[in-house]
N, C-alpha and C. Protein backbone atom coordinates (compact mmCIF):
# COMPACT_ATOMS: atom_id res chain seq x y z
N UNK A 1 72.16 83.93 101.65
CA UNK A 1 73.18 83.05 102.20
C UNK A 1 73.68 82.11 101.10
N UNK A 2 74.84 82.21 100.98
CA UNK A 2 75.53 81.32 99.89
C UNK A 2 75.69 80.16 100.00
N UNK A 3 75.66 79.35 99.71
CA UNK A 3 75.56 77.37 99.21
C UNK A 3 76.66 76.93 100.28
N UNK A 4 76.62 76.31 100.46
CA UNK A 4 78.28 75.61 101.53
C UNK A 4 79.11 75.17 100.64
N UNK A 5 78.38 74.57 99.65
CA UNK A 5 79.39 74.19 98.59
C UNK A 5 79.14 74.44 97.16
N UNK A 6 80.11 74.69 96.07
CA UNK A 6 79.72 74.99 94.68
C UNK A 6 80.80 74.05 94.07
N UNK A 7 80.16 73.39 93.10
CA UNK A 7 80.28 72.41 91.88
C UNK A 7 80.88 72.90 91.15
N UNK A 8 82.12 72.72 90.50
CA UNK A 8 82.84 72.88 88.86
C UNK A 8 83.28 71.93 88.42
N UNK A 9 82.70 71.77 87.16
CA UNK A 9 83.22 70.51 85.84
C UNK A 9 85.03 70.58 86.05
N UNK A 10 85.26 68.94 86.18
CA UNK A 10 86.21 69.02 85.80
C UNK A 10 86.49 68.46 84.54
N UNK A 11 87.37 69.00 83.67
CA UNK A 11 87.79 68.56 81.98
C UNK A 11 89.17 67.69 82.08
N UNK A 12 89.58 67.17 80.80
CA UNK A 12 90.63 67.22 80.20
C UNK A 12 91.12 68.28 79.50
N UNK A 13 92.28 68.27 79.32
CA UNK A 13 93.02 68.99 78.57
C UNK A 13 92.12 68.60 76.81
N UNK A 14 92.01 68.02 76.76
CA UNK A 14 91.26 67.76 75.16
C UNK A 14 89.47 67.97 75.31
N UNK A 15 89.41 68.98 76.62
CA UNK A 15 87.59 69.40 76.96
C UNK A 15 86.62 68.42 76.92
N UNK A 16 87.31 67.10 77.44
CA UNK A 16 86.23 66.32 77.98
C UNK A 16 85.98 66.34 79.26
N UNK A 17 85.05 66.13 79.74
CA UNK A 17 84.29 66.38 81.34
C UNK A 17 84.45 65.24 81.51
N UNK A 18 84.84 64.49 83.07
CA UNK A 18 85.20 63.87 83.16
C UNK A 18 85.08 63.72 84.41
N UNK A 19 84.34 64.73 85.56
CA UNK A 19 83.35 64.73 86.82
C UNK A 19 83.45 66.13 87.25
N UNK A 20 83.24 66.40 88.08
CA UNK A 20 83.12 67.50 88.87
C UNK A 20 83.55 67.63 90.33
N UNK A 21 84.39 68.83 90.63
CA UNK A 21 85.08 69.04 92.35
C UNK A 21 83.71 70.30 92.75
N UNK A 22 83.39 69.46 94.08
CA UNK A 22 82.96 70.68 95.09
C UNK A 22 83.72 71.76 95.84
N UNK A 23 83.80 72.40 95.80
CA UNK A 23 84.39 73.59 96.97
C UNK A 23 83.59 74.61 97.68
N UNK A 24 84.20 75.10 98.72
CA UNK A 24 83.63 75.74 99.83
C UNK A 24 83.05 77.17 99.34
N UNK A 25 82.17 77.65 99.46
CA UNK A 25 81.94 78.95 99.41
C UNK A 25 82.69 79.69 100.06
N UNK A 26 83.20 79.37 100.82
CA UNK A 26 83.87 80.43 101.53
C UNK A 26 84.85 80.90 100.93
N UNK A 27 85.40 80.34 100.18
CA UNK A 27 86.65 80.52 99.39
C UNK A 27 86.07 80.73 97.80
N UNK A 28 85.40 80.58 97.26
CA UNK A 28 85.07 80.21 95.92
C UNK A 28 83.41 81.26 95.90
N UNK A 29 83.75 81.65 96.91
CA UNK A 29 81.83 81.67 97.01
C UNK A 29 81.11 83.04 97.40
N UNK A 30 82.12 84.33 97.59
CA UNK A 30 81.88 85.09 98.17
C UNK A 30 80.84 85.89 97.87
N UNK A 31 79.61 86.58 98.59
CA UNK A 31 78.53 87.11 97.72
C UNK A 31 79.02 89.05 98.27
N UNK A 32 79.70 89.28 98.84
CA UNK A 32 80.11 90.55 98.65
C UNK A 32 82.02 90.80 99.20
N UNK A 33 82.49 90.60 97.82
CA UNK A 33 84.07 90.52 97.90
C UNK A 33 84.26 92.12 98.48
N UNK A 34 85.94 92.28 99.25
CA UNK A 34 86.21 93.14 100.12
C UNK A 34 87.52 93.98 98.70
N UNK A 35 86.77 94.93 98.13
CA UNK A 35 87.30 95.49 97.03
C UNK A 35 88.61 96.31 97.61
N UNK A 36 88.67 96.75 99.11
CA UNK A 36 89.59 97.18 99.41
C UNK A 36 90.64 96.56 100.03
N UNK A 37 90.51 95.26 100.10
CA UNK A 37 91.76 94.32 100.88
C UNK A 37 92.34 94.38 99.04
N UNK A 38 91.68 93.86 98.23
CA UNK A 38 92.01 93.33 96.86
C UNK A 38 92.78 94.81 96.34
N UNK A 39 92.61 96.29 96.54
CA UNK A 39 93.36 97.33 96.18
C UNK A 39 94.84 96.73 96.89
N UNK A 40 94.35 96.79 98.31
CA UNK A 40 95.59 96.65 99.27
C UNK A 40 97.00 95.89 98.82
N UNK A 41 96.19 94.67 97.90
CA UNK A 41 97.00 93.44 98.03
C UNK A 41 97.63 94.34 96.62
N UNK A 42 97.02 94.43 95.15
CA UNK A 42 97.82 94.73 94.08
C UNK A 42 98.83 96.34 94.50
N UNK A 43 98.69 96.47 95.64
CA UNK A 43 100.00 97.85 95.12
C UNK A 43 100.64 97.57 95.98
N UNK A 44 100.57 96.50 96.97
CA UNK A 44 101.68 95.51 97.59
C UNK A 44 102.35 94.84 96.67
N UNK A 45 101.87 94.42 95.91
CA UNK A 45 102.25 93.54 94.65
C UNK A 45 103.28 94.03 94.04
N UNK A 46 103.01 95.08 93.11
CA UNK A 46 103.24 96.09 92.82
C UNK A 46 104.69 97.28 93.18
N UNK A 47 104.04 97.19 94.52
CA UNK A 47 105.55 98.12 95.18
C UNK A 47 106.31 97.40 95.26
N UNK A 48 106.08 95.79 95.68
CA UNK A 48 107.21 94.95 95.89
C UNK A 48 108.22 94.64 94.81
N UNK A 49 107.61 94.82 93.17
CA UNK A 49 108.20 94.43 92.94
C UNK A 49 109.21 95.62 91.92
N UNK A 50 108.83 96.58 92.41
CA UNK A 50 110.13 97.64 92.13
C UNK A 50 111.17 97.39 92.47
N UNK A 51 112.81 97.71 91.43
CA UNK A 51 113.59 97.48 91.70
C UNK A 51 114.59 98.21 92.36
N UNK A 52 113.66 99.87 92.44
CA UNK A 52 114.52 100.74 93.05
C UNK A 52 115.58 101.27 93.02
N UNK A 53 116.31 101.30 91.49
CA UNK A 53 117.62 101.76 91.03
C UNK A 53 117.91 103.12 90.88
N UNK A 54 116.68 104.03 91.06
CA UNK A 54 116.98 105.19 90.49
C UNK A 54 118.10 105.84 91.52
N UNK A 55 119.16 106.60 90.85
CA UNK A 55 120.11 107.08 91.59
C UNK A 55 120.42 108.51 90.79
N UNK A 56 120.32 109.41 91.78
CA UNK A 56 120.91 110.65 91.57
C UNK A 56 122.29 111.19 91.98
N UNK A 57 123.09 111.95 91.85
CA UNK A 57 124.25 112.65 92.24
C UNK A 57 124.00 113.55 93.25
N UNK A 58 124.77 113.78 94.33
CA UNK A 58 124.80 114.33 95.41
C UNK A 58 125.95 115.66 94.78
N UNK A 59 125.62 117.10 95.39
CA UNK A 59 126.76 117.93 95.37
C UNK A 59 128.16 117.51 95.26
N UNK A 60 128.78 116.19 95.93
CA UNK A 60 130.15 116.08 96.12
C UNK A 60 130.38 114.91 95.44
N UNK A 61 129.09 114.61 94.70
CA UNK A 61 129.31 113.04 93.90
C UNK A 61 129.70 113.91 92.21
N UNK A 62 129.25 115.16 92.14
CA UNK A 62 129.53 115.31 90.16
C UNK A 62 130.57 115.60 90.39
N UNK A 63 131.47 115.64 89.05
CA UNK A 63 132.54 115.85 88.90
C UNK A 63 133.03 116.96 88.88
N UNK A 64 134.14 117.42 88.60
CA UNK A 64 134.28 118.87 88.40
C UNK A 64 134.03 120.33 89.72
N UNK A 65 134.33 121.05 89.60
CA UNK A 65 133.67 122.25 90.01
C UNK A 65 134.79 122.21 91.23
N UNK A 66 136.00 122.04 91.28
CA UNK A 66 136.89 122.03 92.23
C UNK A 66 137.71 123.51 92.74
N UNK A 67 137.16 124.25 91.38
CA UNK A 67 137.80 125.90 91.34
C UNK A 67 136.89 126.84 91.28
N UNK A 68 137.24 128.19 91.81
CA UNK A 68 135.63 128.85 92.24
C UNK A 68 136.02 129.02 91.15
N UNK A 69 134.45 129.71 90.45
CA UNK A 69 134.11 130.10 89.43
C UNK A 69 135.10 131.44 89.17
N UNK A 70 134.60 132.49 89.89
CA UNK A 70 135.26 134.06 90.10
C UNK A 70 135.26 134.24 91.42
N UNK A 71 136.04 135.31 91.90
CA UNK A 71 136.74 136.21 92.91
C UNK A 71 135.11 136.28 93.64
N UNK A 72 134.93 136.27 95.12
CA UNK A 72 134.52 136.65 95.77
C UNK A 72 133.37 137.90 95.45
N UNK A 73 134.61 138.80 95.39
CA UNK A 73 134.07 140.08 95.08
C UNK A 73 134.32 141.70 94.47
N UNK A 74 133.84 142.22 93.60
CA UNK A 74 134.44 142.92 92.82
C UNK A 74 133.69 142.83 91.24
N UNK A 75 133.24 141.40 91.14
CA UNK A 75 132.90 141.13 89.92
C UNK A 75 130.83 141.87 88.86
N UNK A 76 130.55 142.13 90.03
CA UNK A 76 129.12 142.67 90.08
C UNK A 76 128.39 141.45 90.28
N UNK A 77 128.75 140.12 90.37
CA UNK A 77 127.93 139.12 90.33
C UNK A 77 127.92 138.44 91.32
N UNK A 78 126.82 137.60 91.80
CA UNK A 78 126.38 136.73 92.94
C UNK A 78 127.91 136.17 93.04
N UNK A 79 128.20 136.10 94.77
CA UNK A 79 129.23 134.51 94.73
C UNK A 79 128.88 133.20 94.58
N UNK A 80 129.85 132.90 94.06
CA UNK A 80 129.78 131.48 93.82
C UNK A 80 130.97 130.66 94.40
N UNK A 81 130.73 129.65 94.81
CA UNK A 81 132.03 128.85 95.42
C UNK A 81 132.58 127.37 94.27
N UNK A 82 131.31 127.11 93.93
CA UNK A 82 131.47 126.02 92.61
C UNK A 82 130.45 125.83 91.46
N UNK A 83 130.88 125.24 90.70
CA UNK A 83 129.61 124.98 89.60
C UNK A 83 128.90 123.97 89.57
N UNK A 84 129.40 123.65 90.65
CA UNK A 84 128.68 122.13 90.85
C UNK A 84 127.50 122.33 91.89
N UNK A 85 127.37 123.32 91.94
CA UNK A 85 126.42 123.58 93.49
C UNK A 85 125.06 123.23 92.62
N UNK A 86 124.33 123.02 93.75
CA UNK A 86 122.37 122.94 93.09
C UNK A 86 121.76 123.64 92.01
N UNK A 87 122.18 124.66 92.33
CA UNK A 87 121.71 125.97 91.71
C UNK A 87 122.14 126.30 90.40
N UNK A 88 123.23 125.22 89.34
CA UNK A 88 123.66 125.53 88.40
C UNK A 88 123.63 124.45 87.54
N UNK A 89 123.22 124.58 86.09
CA UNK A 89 122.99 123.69 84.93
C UNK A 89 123.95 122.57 85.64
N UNK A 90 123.77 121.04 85.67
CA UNK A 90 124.81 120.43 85.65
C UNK A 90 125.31 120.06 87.27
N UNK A 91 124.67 121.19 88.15
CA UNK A 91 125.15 120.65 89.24
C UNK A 91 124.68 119.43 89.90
N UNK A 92 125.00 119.33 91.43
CA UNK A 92 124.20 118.26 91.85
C UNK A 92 122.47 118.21 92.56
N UNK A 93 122.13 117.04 93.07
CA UNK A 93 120.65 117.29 92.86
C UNK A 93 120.92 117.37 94.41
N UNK A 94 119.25 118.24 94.69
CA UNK A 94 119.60 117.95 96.60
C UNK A 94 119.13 116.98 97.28
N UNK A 95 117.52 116.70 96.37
CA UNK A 95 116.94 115.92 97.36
C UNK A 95 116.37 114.34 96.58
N UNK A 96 117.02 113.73 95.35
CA UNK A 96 116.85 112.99 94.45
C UNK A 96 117.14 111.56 94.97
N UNK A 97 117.10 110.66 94.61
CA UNK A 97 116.67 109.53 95.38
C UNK A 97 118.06 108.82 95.39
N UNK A 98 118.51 108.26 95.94
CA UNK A 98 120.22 108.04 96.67
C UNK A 98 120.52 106.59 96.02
N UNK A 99 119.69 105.81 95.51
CA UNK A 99 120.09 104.26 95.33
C UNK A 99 119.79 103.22 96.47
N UNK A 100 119.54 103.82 97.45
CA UNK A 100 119.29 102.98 98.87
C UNK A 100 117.34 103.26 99.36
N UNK A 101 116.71 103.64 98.78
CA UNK A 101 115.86 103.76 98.96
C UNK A 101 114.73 102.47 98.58
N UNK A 102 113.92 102.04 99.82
CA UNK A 102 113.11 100.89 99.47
C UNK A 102 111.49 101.16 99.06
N UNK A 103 110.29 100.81 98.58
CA UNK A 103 109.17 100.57 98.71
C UNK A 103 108.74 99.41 98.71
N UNK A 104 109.21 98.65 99.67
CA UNK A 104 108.26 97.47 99.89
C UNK A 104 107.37 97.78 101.09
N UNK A 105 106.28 96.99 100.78
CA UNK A 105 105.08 97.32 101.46
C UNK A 105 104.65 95.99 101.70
N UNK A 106 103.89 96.06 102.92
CA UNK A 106 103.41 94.36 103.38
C UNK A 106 101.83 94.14 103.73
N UNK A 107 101.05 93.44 103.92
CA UNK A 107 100.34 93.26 103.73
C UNK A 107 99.55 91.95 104.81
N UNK A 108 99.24 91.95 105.93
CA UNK A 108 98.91 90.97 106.82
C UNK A 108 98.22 89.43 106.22
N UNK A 109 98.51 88.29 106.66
CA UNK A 109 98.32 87.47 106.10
C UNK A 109 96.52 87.35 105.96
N UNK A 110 95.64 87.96 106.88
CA UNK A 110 94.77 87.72 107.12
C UNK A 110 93.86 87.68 105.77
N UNK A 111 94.49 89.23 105.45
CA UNK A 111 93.88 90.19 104.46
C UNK A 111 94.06 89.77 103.52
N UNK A 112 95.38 89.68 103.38
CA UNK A 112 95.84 88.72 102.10
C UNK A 112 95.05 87.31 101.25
N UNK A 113 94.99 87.16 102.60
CA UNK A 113 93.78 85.64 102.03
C UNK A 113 92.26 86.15 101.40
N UNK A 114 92.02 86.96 102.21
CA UNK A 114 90.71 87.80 102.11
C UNK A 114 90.71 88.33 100.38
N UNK A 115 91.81 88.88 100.08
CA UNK A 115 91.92 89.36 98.68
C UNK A 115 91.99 88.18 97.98
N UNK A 116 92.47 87.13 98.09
CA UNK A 116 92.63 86.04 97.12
C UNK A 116 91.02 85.62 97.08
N UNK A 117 90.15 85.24 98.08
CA UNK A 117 89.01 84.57 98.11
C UNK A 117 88.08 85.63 97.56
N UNK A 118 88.41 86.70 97.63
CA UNK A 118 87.44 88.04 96.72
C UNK A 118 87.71 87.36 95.20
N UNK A 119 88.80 87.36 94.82
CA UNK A 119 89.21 87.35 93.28
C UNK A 119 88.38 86.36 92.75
N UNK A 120 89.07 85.15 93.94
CA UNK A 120 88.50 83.81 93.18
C UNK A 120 86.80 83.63 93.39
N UNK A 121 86.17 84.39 93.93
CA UNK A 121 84.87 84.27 93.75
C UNK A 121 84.74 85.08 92.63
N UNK A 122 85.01 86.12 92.66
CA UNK A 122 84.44 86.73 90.82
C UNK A 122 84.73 86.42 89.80
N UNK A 123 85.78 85.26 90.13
CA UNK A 123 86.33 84.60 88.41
C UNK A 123 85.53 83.78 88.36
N UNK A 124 85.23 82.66 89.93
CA UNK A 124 83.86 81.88 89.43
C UNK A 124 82.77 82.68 89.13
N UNK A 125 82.31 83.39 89.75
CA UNK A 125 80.77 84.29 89.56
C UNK A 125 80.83 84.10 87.72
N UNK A 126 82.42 84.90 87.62
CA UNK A 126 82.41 85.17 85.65
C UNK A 126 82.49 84.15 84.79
N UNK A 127 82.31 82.59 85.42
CA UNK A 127 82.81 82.08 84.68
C UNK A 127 84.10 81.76 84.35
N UNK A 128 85.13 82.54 84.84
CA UNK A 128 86.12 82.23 84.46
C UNK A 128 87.51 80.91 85.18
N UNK A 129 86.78 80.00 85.80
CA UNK A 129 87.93 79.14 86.54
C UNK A 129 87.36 78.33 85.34
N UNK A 130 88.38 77.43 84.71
CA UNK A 130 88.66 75.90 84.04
C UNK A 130 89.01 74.91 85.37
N UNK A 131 88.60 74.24 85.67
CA UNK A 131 89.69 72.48 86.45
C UNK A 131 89.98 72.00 85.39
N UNK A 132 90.81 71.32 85.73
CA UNK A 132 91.15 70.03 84.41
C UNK A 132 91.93 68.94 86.03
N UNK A 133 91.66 67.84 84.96
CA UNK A 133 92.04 66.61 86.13
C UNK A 133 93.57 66.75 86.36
N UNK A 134 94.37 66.77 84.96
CA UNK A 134 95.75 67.06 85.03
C UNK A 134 96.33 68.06 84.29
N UNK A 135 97.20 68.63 85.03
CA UNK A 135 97.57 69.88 83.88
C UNK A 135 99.33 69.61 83.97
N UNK A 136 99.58 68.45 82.91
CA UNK A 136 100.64 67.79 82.15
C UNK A 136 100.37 67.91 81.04
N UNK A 137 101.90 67.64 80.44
CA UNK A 137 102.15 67.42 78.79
C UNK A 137 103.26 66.55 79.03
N UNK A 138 103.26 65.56 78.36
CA UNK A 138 103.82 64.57 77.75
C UNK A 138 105.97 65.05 77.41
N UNK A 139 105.35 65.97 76.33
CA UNK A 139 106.52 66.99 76.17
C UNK A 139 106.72 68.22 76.42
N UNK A 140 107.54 69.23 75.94
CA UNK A 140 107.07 70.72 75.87
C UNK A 140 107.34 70.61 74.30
N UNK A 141 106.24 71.43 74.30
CA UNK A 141 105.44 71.53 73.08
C UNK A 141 104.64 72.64 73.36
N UNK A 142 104.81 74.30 72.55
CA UNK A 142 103.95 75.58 72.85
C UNK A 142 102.39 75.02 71.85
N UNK A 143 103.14 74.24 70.43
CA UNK A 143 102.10 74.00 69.92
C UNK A 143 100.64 73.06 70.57
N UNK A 144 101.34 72.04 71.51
CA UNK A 144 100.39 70.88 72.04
C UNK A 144 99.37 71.89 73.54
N UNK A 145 100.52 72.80 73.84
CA UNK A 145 99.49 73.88 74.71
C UNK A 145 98.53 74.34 74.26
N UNK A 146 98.92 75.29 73.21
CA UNK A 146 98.02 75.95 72.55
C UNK A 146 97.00 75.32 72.14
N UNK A 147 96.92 74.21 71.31
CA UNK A 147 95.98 73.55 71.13
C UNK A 147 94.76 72.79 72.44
N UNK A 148 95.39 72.58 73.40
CA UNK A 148 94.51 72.10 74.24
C UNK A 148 94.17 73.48 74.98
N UNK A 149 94.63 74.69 75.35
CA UNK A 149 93.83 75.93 75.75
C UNK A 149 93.00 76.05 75.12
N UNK A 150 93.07 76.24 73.97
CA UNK A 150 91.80 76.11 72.85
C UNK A 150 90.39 75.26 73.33
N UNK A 151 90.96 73.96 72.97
CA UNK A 151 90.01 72.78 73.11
C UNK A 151 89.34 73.06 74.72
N UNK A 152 90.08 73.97 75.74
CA UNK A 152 89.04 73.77 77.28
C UNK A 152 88.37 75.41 77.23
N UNK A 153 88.88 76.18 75.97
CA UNK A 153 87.83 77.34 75.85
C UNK A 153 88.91 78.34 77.16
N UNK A 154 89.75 77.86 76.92
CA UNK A 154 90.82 79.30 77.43
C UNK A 154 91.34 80.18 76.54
N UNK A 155 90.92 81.20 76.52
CA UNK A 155 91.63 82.35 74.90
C UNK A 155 91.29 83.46 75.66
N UNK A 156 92.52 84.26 75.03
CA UNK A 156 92.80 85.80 76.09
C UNK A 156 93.85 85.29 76.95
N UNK A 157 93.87 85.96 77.93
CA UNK A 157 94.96 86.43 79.12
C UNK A 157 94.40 84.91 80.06
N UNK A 158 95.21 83.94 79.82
CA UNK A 158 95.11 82.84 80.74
C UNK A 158 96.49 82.52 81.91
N UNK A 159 95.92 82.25 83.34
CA UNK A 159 97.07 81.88 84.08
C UNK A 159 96.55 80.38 84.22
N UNK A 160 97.91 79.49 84.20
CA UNK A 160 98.02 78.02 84.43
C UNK A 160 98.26 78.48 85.73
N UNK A 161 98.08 77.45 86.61
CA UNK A 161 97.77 77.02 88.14
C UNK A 161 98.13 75.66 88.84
N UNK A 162 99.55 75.34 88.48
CA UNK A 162 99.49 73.50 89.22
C UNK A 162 100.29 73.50 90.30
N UNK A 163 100.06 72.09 91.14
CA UNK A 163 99.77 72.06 92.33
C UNK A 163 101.88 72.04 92.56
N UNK A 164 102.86 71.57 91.16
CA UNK A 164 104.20 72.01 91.45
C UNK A 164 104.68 72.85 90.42
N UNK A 165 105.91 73.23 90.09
CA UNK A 165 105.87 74.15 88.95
C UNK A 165 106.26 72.57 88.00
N UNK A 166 105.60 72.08 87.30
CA UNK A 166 106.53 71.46 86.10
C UNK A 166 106.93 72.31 85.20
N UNK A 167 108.27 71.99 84.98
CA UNK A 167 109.24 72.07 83.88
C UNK A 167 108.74 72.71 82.20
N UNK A 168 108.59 70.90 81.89
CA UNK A 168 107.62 71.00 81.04
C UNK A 168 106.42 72.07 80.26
N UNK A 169 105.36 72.24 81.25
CA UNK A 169 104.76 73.02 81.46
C UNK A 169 104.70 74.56 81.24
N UNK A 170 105.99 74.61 82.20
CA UNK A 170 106.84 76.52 82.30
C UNK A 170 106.93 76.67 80.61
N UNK A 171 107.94 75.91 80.43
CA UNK A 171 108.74 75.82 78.95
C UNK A 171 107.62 76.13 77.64
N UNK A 172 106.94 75.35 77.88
CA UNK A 172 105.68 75.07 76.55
C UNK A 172 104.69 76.67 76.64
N UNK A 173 104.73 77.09 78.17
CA UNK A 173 103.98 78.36 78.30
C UNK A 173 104.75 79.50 77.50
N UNK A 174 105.78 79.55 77.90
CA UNK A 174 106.82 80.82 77.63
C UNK A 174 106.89 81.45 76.61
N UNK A 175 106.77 80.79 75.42
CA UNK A 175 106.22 81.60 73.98
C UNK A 175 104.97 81.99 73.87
N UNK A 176 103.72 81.46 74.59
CA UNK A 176 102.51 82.06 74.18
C UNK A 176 102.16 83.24 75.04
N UNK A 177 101.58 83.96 74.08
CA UNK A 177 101.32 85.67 74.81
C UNK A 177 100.02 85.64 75.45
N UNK A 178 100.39 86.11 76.47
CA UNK A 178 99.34 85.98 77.50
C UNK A 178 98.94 85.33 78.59
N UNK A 179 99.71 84.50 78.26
CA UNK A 179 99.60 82.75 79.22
C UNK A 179 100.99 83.00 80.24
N UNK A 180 100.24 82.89 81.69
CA UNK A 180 101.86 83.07 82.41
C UNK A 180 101.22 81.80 83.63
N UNK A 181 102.19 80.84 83.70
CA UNK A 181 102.04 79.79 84.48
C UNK A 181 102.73 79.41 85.86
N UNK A 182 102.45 79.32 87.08
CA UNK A 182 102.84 79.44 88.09
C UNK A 182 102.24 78.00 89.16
N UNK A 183 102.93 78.36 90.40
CA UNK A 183 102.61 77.05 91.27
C UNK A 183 101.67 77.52 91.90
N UNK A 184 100.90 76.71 92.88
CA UNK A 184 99.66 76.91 93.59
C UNK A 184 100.10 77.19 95.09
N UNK A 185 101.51 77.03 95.23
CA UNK A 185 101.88 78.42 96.46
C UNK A 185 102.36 79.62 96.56
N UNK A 186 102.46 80.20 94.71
CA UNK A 186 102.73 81.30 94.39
C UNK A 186 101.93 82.27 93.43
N UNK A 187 100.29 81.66 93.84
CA UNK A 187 99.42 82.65 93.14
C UNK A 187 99.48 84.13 93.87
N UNK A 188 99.10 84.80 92.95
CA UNK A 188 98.97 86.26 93.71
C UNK A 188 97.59 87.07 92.53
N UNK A 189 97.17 88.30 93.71
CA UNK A 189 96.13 88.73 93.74
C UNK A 189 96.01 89.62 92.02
N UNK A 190 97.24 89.94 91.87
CA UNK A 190 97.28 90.65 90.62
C UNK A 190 97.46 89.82 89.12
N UNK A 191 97.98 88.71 89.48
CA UNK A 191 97.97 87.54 88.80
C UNK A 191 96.53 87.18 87.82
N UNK A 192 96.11 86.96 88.83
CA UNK A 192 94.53 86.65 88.85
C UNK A 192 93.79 87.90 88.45
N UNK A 193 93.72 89.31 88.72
CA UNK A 193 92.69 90.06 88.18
C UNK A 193 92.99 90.23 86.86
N UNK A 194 94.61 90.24 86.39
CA UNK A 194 94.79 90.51 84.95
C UNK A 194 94.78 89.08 83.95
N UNK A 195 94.19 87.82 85.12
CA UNK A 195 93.77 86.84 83.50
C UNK A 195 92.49 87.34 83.19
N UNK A 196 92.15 86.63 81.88
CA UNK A 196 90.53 86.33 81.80
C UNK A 196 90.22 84.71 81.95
N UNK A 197 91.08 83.84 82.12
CA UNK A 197 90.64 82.48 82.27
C UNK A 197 91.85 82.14 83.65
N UNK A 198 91.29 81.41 84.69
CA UNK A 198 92.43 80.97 85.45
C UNK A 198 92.44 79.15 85.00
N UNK A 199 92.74 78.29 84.56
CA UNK A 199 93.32 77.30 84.46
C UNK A 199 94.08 76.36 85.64
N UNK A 200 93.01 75.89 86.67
CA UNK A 200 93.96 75.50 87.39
C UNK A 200 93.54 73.28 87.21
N UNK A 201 94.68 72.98 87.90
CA UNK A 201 94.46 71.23 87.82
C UNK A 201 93.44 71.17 89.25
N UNK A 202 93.19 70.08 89.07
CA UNK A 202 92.60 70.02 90.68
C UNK A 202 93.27 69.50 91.84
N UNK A 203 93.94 68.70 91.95
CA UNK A 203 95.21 68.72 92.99
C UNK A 203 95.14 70.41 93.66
N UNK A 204 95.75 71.12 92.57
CA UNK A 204 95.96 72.44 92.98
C UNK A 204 94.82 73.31 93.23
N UNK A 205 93.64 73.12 92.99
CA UNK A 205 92.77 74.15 93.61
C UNK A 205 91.97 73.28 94.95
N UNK A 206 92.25 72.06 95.19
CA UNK A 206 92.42 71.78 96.09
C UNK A 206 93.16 72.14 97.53
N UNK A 207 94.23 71.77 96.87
CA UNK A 207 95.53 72.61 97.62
C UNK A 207 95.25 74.15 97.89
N UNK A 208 94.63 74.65 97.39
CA UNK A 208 94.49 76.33 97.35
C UNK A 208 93.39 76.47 98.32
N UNK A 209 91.90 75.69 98.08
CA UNK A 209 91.49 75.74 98.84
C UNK A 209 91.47 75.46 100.29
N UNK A 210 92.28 74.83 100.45
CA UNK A 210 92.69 74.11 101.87
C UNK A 210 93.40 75.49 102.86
N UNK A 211 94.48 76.28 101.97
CA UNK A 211 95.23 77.21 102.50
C UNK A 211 94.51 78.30 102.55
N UNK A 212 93.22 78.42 102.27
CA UNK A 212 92.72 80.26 102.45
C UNK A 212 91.42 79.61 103.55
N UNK A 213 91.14 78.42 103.45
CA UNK A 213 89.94 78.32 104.68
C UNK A 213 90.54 78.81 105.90
């Protein structure tokens, strides 16, 4: 039976500790995550965010082929009515995807939560959640980021996590590779399996926790 509650340091941005937030196991705490809500959720993810452009030509969409090829009959060869038919280099396609075709796929809210509280227990299990008290900068500055990811021991594939999108923040992220920064009502499940550090303020994993209990 898992703890009711689990402890994480909270830092500064310059990796000083500076106390610690409790949170719920239930959310933070899971001792056997549901690996198949967490499939569910990334190829929801995923399908959603196809853009679905592919477009093929229909028989009466190519150009050309307005004159039969040859005579009916007489010629020793198959009829033909156009060159545009299926059946010929160049013609049209029959069954190729039209431009109107969707894959979005949905995903019940229940489950959904269920996949988020899987994730976020194995990033804690790994070690991998940072708090920090505030996750501001002064300016944007990629350099003043970089340097304080450093200093809280975020390196690799890090997602920032605050409780609004600042500006600031977005801006200073956008040149560094790897680092993709978002609000704390627009985390998602695939987000999270492809960091290795999640970075969130505590306001916002507050806030996070509140919405998956």
């Amino acid at each position: 039976m898992a703890a009711k509650k689990i402890a994480l340091p909270v830092v500064t941005l310059a990796g000083e500790k500076v106390g610690e937030v409790k949170l719920s196991a239930e959310v933070f705490g899971l001792e056997e995550p549901n690996h198949q809500v967490v499939h569910d959720a990334v190829c929801t993810e995923q399908a959603n965010r196809r853009q679905a452009t592919a477009k093929t030509k229909k028989r009466h969409e190519v150009s050309g082929g307005g004159k039969k090829p040859w005579r009916q009959k007489g010629t020793g060869r198959a009829r033909a009515g156009s060159i545009r038919s299926p059946l010929w280099v160049g013609g049209g396609t029959v069954f190729g995807p039209d431009g109107n075709q969707s894959y979005k796929r949905s995903q019940n809210k229940k489950a959904h939560a269920l996949a988020l509280r899987s994730v976020l227990s194995d990033k804690v299990a790994g070690k991998g959640v940072i708090v920090v008290d505030e996750l501001a900068l002064e300016a944007v500055s990629t350099k003043a980021l970089a340097l304080a990811l450093k200093a809280i021991g975020a390196e690799g594939r890090t997602l920032l996590v605050d409780d609004t999108e600042d500006p600031k923040l977005v801006l200073s992220s956008s040149n560094l590779a790897g680092v993709k920064c978002v609000s704390e009502d627009n985390i998602g499940v695939y987000d999270l399996l492809a960091a290795d550090h999640l970075v969130i303020s505590k306001k916002a994993i507050e806030a996070l926790e509140g919405g998956l209990l």
